[in-house]
Protein backbone atom coordinates (compact mmCIF):
# COMPACT_ATOMS: atom_id res chain seq x y z
CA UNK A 1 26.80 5.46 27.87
CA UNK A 2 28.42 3.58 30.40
CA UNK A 3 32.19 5.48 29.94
CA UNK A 4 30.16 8.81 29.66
CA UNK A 5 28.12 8.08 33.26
CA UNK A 6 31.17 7.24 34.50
CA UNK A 7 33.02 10.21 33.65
CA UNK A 8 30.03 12.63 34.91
CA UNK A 9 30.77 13.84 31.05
CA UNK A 10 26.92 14.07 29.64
CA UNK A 11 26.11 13.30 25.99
CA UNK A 12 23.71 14.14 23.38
CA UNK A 13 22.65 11.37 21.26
CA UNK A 14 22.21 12.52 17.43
CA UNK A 15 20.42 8.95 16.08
CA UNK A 16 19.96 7.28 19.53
CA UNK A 17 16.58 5.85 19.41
CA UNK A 18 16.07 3.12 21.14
CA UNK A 19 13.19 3.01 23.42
CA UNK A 20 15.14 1.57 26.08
CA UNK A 21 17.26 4.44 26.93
CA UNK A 22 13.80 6.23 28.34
CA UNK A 23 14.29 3.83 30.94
CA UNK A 24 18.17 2.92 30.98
CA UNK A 25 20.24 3.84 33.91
CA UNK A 26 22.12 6.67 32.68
CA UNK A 27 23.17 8.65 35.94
CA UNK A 28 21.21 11.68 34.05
CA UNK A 29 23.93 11.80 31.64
CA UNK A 30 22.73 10.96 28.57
CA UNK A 31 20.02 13.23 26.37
CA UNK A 32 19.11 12.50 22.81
CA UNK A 33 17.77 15.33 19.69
CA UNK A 34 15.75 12.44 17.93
CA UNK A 35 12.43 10.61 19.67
CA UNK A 36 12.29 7.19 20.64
CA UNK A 37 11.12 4.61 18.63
CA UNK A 38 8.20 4.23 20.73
CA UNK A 39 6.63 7.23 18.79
CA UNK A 40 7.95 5.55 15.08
CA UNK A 41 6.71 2.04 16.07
CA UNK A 42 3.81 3.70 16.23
CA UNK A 43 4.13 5.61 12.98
CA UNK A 44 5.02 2.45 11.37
CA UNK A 45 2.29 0.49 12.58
CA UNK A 46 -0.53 3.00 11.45
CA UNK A 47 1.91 3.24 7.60
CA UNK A 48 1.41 -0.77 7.41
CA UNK A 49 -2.37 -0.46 8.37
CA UNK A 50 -3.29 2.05 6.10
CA UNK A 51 -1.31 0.06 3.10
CA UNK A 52 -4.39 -3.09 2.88
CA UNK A 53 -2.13 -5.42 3.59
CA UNK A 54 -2.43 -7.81 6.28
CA UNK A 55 0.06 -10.66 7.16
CA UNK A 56 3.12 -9.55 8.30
CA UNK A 57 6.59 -11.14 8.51
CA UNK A 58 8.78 -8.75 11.11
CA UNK A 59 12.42 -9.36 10.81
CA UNK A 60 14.44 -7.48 13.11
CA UNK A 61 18.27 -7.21 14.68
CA UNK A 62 18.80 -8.39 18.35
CA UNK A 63 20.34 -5.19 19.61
CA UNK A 64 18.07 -2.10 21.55
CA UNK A 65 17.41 -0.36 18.06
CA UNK A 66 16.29 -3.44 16.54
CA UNK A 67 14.36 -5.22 19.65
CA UNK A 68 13.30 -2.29 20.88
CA UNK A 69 10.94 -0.58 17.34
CA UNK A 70 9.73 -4.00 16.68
CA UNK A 71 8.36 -4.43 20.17
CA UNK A 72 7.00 -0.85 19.49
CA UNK A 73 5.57 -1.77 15.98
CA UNK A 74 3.52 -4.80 17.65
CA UNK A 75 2.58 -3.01 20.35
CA UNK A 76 0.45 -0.64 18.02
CA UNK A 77 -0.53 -2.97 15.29
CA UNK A 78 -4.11 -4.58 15.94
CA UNK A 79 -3.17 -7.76 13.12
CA UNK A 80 -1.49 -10.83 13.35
CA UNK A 81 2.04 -11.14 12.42
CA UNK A 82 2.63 -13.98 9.85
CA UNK A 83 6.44 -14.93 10.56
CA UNK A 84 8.87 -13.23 12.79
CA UNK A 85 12.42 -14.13 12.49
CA UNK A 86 15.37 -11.98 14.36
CA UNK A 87 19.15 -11.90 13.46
CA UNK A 88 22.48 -10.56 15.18
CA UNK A 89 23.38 -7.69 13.69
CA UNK A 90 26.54 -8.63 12.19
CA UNK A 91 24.34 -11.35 10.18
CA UNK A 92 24.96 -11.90 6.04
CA UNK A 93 22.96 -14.65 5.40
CA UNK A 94 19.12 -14.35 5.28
CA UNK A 95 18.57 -17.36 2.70
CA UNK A 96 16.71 -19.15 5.94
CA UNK A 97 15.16 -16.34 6.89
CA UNK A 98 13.33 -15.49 3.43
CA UNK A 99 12.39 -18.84 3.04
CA UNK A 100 10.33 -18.69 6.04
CA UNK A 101 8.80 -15.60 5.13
CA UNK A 102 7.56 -17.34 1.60
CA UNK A 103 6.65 -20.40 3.11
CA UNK A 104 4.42 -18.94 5.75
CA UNK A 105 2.87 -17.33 2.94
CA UNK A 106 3.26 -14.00 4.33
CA UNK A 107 1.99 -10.68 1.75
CA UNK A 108 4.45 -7.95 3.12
CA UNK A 109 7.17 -7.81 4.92
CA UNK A 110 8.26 -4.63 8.11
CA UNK A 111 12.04 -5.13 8.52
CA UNK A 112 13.99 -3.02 11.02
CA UNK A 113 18.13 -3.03 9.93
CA UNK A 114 20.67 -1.00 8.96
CA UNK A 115 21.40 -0.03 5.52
CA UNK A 116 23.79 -3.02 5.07
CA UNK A 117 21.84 -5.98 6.26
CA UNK A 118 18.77 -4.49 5.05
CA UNK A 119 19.76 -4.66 1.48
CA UNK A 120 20.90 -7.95 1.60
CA UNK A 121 17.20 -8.73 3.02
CA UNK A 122 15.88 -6.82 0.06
CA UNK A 123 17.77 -9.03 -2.42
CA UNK A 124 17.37 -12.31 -1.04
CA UNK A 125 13.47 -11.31 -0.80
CA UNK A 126 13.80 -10.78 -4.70
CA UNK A 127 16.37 -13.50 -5.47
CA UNK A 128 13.39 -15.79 -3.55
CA UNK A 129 10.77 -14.33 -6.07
CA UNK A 130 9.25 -13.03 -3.18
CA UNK A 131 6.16 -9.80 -4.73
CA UNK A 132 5.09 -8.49 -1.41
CA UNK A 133 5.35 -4.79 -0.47
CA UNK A 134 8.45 -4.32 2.00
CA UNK A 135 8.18 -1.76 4.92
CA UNK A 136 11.00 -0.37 6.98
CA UNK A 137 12.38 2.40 9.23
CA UNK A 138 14.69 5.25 9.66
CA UNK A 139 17.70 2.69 9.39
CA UNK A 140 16.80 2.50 5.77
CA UNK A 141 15.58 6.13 5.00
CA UNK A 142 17.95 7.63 3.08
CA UNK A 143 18.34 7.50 -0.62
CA UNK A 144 21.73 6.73 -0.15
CA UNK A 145 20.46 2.98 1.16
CA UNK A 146 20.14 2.48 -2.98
CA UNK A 147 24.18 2.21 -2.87
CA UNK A 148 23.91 -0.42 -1.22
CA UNK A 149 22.04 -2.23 -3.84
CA UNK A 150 23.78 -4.75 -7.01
CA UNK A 151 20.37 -3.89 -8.47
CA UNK A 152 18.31 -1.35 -6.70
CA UNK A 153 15.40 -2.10 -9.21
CA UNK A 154 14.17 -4.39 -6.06
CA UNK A 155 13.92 -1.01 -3.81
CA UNK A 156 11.52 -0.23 -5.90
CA UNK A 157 8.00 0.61 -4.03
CA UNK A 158 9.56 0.36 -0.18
CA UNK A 159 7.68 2.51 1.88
CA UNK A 160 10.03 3.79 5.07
CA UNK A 161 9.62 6.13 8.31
CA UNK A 162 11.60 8.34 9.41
CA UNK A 163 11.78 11.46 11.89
CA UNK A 164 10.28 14.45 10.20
CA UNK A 165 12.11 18.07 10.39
CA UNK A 166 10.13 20.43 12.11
CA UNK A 167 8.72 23.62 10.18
CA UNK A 168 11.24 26.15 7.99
CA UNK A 169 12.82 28.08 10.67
CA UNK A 170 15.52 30.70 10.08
CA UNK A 171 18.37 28.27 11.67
CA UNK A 172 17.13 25.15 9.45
CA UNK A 173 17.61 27.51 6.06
CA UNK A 174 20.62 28.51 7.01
CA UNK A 175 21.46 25.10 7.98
CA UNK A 176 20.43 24.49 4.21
CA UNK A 177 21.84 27.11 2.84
CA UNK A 178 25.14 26.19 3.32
CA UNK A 179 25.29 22.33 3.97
CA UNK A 180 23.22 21.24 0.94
CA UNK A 181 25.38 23.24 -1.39
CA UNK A 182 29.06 22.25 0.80
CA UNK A 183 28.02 18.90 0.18
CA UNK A 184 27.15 19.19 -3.60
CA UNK A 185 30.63 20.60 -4.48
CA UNK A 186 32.43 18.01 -2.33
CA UNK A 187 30.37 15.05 -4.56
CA UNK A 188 28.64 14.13 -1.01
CA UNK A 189 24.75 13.05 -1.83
CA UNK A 190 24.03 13.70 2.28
CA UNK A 191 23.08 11.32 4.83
CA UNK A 192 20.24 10.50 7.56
CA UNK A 193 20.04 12.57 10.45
CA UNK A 194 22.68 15.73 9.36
CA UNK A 195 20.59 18.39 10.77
CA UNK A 196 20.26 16.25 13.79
CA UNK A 197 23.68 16.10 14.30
CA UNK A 198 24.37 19.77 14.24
CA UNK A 199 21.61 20.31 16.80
CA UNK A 200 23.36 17.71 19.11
CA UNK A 201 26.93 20.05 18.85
CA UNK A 202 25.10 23.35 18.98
CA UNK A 203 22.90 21.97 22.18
CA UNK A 204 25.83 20.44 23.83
CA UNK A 205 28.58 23.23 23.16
CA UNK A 206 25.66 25.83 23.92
CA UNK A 207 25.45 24.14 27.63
CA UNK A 208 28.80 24.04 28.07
CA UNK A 209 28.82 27.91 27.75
CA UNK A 210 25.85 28.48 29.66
CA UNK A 211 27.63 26.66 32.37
CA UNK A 212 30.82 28.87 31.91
CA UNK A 213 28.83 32.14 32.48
CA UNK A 214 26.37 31.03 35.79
CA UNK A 215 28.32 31.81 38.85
CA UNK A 216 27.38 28.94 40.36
CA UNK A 217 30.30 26.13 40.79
CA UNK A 218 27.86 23.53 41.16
CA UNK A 219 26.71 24.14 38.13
CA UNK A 220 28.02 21.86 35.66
CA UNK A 221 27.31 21.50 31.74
CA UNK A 222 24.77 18.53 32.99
CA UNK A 223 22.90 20.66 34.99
CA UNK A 224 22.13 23.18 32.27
CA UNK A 225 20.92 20.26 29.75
CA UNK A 226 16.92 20.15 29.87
CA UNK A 227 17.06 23.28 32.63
CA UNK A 228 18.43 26.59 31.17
CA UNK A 229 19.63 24.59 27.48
CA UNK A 230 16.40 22.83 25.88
CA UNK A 231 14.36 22.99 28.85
CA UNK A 232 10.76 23.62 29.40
CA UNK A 233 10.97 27.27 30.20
CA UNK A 234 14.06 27.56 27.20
CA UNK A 235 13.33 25.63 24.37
CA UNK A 236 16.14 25.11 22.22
CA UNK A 237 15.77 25.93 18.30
CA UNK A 238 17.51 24.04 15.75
CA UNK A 239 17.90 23.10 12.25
CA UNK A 240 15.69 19.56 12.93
CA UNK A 241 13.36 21.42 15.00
CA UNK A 242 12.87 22.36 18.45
CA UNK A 243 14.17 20.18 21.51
CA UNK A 244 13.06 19.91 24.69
CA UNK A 245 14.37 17.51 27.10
CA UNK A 246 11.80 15.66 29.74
CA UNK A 247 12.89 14.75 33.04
CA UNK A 248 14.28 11.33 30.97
CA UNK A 249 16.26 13.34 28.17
CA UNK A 250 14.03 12.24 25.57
CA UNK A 251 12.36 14.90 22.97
CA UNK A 252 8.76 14.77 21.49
CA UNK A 253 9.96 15.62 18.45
CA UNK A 254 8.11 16.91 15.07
CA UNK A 255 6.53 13.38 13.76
CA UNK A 256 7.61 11.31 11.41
CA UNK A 257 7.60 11.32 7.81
CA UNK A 258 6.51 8.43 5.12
CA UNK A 259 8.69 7.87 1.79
CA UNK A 260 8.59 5.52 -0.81
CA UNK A 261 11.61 4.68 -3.11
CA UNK A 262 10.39 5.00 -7.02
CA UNK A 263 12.26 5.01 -10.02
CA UNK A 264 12.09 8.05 -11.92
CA UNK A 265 11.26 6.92 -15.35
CA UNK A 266 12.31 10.36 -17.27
CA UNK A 267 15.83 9.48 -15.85
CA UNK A 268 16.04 5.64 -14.57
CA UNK A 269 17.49 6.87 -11.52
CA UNK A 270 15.83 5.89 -7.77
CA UNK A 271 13.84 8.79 -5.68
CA UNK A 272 13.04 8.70 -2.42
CA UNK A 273 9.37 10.56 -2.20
CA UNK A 274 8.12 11.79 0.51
CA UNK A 275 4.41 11.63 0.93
CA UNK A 276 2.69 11.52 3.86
CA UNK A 277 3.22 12.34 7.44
CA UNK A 278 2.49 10.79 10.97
CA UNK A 279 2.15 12.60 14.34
CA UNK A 280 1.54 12.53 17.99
CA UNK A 281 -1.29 14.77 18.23
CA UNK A 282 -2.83 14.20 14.70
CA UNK A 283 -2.00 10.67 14.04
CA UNK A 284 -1.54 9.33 10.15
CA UNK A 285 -2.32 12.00 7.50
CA UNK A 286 -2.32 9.99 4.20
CA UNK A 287 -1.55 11.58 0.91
CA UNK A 288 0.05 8.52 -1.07
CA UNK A 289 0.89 5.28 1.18
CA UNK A 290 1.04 2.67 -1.54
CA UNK A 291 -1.65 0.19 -0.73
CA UNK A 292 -2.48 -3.31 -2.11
CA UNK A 293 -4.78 -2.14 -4.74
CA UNK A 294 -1.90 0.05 -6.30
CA UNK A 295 0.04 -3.42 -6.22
CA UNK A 296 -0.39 -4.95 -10.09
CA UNK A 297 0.21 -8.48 -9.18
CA UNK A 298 -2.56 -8.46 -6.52
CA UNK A 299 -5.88 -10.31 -7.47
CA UNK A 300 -8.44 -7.25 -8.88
CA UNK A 301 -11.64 -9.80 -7.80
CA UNK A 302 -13.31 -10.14 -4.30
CA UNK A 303 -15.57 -12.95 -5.01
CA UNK A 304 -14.87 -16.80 -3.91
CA UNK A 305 -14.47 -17.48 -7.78
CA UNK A 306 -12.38 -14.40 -8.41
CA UNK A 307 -10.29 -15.02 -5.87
CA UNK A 308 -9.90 -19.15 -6.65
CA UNK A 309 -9.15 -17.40 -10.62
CA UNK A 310 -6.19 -15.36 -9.22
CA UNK A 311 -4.79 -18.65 -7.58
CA UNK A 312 -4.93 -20.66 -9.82
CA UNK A 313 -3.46 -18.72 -12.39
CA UNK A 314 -0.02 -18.04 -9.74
CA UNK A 315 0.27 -22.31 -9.34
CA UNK A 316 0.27 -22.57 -13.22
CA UNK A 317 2.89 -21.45 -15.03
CA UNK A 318 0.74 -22.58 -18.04
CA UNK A 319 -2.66 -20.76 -17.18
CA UNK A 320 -3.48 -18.89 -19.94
CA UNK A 321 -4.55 -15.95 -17.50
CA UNK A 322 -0.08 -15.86 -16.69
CA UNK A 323 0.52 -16.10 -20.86
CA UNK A 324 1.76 -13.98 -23.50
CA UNK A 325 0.53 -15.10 -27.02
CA UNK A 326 -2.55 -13.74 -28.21
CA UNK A 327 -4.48 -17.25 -27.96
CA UNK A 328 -3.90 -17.46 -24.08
CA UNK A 329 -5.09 -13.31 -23.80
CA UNK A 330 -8.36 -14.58 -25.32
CA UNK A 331 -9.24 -17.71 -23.50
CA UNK A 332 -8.39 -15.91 -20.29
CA UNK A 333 -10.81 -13.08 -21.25
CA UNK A 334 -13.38 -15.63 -21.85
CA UNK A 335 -12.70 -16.68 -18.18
CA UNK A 336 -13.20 -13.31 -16.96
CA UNK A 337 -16.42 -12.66 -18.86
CA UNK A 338 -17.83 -16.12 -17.76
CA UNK A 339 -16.78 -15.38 -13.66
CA UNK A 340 -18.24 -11.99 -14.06
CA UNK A 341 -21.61 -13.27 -15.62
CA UNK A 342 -22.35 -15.83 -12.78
CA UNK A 343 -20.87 -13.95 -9.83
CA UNK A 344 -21.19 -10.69 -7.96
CA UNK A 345 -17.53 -9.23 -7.85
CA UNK A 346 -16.33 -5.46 -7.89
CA UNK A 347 -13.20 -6.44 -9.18
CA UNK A 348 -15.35 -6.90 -12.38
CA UNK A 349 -16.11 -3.42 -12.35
CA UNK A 350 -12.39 -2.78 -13.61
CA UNK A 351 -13.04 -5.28 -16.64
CA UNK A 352 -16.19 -3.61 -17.84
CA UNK A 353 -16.96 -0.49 -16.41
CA UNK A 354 -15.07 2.37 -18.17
CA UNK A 355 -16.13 5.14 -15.55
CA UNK A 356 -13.98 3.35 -13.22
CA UNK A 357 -10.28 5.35 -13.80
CA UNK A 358 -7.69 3.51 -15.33
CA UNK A 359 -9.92 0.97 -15.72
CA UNK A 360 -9.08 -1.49 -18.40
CA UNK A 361 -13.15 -0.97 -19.53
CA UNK A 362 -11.95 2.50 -20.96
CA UNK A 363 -9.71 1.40 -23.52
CA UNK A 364 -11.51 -2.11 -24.14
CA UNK A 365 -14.95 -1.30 -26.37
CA UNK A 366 -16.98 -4.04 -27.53
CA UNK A 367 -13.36 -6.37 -27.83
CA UNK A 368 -11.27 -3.74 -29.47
CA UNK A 369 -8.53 -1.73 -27.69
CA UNK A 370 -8.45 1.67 -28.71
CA UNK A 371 -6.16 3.07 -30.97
CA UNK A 372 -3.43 4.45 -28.01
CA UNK A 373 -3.58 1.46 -25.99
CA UNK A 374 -3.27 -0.78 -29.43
CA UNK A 375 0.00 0.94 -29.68
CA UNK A 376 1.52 0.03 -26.62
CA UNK A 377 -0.67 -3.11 -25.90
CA UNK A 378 1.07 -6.45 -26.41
CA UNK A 379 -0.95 -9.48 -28.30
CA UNK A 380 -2.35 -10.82 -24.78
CA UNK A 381 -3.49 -7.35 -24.43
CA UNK A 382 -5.24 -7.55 -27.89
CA UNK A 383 -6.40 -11.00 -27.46
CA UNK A 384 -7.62 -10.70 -23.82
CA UNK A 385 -9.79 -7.40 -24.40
CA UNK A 386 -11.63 -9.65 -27.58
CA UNK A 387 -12.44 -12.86 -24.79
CA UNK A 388 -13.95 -10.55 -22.64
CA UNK A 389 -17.06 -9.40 -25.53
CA UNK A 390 -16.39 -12.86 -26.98
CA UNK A 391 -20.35 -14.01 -27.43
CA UNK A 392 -20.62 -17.70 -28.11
CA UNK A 393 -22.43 -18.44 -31.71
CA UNK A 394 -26.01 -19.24 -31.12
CA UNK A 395 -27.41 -23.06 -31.92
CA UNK A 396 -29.86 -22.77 -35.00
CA UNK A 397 -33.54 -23.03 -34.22
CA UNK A 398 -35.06 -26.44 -35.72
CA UNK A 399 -37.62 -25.83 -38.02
CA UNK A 400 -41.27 -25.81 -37.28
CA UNK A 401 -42.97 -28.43 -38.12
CA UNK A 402 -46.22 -27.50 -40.89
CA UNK A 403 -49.51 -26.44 -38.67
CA UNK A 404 -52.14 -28.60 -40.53
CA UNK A 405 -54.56 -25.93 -42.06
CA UNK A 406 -57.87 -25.41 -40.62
CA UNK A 407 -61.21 -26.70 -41.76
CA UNK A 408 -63.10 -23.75 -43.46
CA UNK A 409 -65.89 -22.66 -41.28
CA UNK A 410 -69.38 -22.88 -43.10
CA UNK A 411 -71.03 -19.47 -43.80
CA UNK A 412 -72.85 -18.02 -40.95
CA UNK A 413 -76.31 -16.98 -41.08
CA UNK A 414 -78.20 -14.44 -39.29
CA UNK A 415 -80.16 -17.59 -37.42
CA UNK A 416 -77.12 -18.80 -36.11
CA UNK A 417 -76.04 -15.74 -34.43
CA UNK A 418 -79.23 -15.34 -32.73
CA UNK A 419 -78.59 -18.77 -31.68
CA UNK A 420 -76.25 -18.02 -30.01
CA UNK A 421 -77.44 -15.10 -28.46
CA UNK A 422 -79.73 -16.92 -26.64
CA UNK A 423 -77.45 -19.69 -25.28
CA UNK A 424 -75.01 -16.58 -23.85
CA UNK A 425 -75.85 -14.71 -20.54
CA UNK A 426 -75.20 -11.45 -20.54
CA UNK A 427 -74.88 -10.63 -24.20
CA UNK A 428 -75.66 -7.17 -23.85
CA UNK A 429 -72.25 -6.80 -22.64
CA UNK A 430 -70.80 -8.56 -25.50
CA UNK A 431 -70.19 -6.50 -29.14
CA UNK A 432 -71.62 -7.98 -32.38
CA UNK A 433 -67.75 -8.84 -33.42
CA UNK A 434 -67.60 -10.67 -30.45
CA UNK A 435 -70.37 -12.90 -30.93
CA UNK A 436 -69.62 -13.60 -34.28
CA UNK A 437 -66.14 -14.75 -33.04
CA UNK A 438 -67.70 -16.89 -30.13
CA UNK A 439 -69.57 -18.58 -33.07
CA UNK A 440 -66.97 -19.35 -35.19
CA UNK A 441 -65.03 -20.76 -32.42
CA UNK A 442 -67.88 -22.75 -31.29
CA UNK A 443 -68.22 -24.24 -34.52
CA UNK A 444 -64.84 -25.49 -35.20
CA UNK A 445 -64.98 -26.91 -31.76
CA UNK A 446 -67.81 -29.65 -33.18
């Protein structure tokens, strides 16, 4: 920036998105196709908030990119941030840094690298047995990032931002039209921000012969940048969308766009998918951000107990709730059926109501999986789906003790039931049966 300011030579930035450059002193000279990270800190913050989880760690590189989208990312998330650790960017050891992030206890962690460092976070995060979800940015988004992986199994499930294309336009499918297959039958699997770099040459050479046709001398390729080229009265189309510079150089761009990295089971090769979408105008629209419930090593209780359950069975390697043999699936059922009887918990819900989808109550009936899920179940399975009907055998009653017969009542005569007519008030009320019973009781009263 620096060389080009001094040169009076403007540039436009392809990737450039620091938020510091809004500000930088530039001379004027320098423009950029992408929007600052101000707008993806943003994005980032409301992709983490929608997940569930809730403590942090934020590890970030020292230089503008990296300083400048974490600032951004606190500035817009409301939570507390568990651990934050930064690192030069040149940096290949993040043993230290991981530790900190298990120690502190931290469920997630937001990273903002390059594809490079980032991995080697990744795998030190798995080497360290760390199971939190891992969030990231555009430095990341690309499925090429997997290459940079010994084992890209630990990708697996990390959610990224980056800047979204705008809507199908006629230059972006020609753009596609002829990069995507160029790049095919060259054995090139593409990159981040190739559309964004052919809007950058277009914008800059189109200026440049904008310039050449005004008659004005003064008028220099600078001048036409943000003015007659991607100004507000001549918005510029191109394949990423459509750019117009402010008074700072900086674009609003089209939003950003939330991906996950999966393995695709048909093939056992890693996706990048593409789910949901973020927005200055609209804000977060969420059609698949992986959350903590989707997580299958998060606790499925809510209660005190349930929660004290889950913990106890991560300490101890030996809990039969973290077994495999049959023996330890039923005890640990018989845990779950006793927390669920004395506590209120929606997590039981899972365990014993088979409305619930996918719940484990659907294919667990009475202590018997059903016939599919006995297939594919292991013996835990089997054994943990009987200790949750288990019903403990019931103590035999002691016997009653003999009830001593009853003296035989003498006969009763017609003079003793007008007896006792007399002695009670209000016999009219009172049926014949009735008094005959009061007299019998009376007499084996005496």
């Amino acid at each position: 920036m620096e060389v080009a300011k001094a040169a009076g030579v403007p540039m436009v930035s392809y990737a450039s998105t620091s938020p510091a450059l809004t500000t930088a002193d530039d001379g004027g000279y320098l423009f950029r196709v992408v929007p600052s990270d101000a707008q993806q800190g943003a994005a980032l913050a409301a992709t983490y908030g929608a997940s569930g989880y809730e403590s942090p760690a934020l590890l970030s590189m020292t230089n503008d990119y990296g300083s400048g989208f974490a600032a951004a990312f606190k500035d817009n998330y409301d939570g507390d941030i568990c651990a934050e650790s930064t690192y030069a960017d040149d940096a290949t050891d993040f043993s230290s840094m991981v530790e900190t992030v298990i120690s502190s206890d931290c469920d997630s962690v937001v990273m903002i690298t390059y594809a490079t460092d980032g991995a080697a976070i990744v795998e030190e995060l798995a080497t360290q047995e760390f199971d939190g979800m891992i969030f990231g940015g555009d430095g990341i988004a690309d499925i090429t990032f997997a290459n940079e992986f010994s084992d890209a199994s630990s990708l697996e499930g990390l959610t990224v931002t980056k800047p979204a294309a705008a809507a199908d336009s006629p230059l972006g499918m020609l753009f596609d039209s002829i990069y995507y297959p160029t790049a095919e039958a060259m054995g090139y699997e593409g990159g981040i921000y190739t559309k964004e770099v052919f809007d950058a040459v277009a914008i800059i050479g189109l200026a440049q012969a904008t310039a050449y046709r005004t008659p004005i001398t003064t008028d220099g390729v600078v001048d036409q940048l943000g003015v007659n080229v991607a100004g507000p009265d001549a918005p510029q189309p191109g394949a990423s969308g459509v750019h117009v510079f402010d008074a700072n150089g900086d674009v609003g761009g089209s939003g950003f766009e939330i991906c996950t990295f999966w393995i695709d089971e048909e093939d056992n090769t890693m996706e990048l998918y593409c789910h949901s979408t973020w927005n200055l105008f609209e804000g977060l629209m969420d059609y698949g951000i992986p959350t903590m419930e989707d997580d299958e090593d998060a606790c499925p209780f809510t209660s005190d107990a349930g929660l004290a359950l889950c913990e106890a069975a991560d300490a101890d390697e030996d809990h039969p709730c973290d077994a495999e043999t049959a023996a330890d699936g039923e005890e640990c059922g018989k845990i779950v059926k006793e927390l669920c009887d004395e506590n209120v918990d929606s997590g039981c819900d899972f365990f014993y109501n088979a409305t619930v989808e996918e719940s484990f109550a659907a294919i667990c009936d009475g202590g018997v999986l059903s016939a599919d899920a006995a297939a594919e179940a292991g013996e835990w399975d089997t054994g943990f789906c009987k200790g949750l009907h288990y019903t403990a055998p019931v103590d035999p009653v002691d016997p009653v003790d003999p009830v001593d017969p009853v003296d035989p009542v003498d006969n009763v005569t017609k003079e003793d039931v007008e007896e006792v007519v007399d002695e009670v008030p209000g016999f009219g009320l009172l049926s014949a049966v009735a008094a005959i019973g009061v007299v019998l009781l009376l007499r084996r009263r005496l």
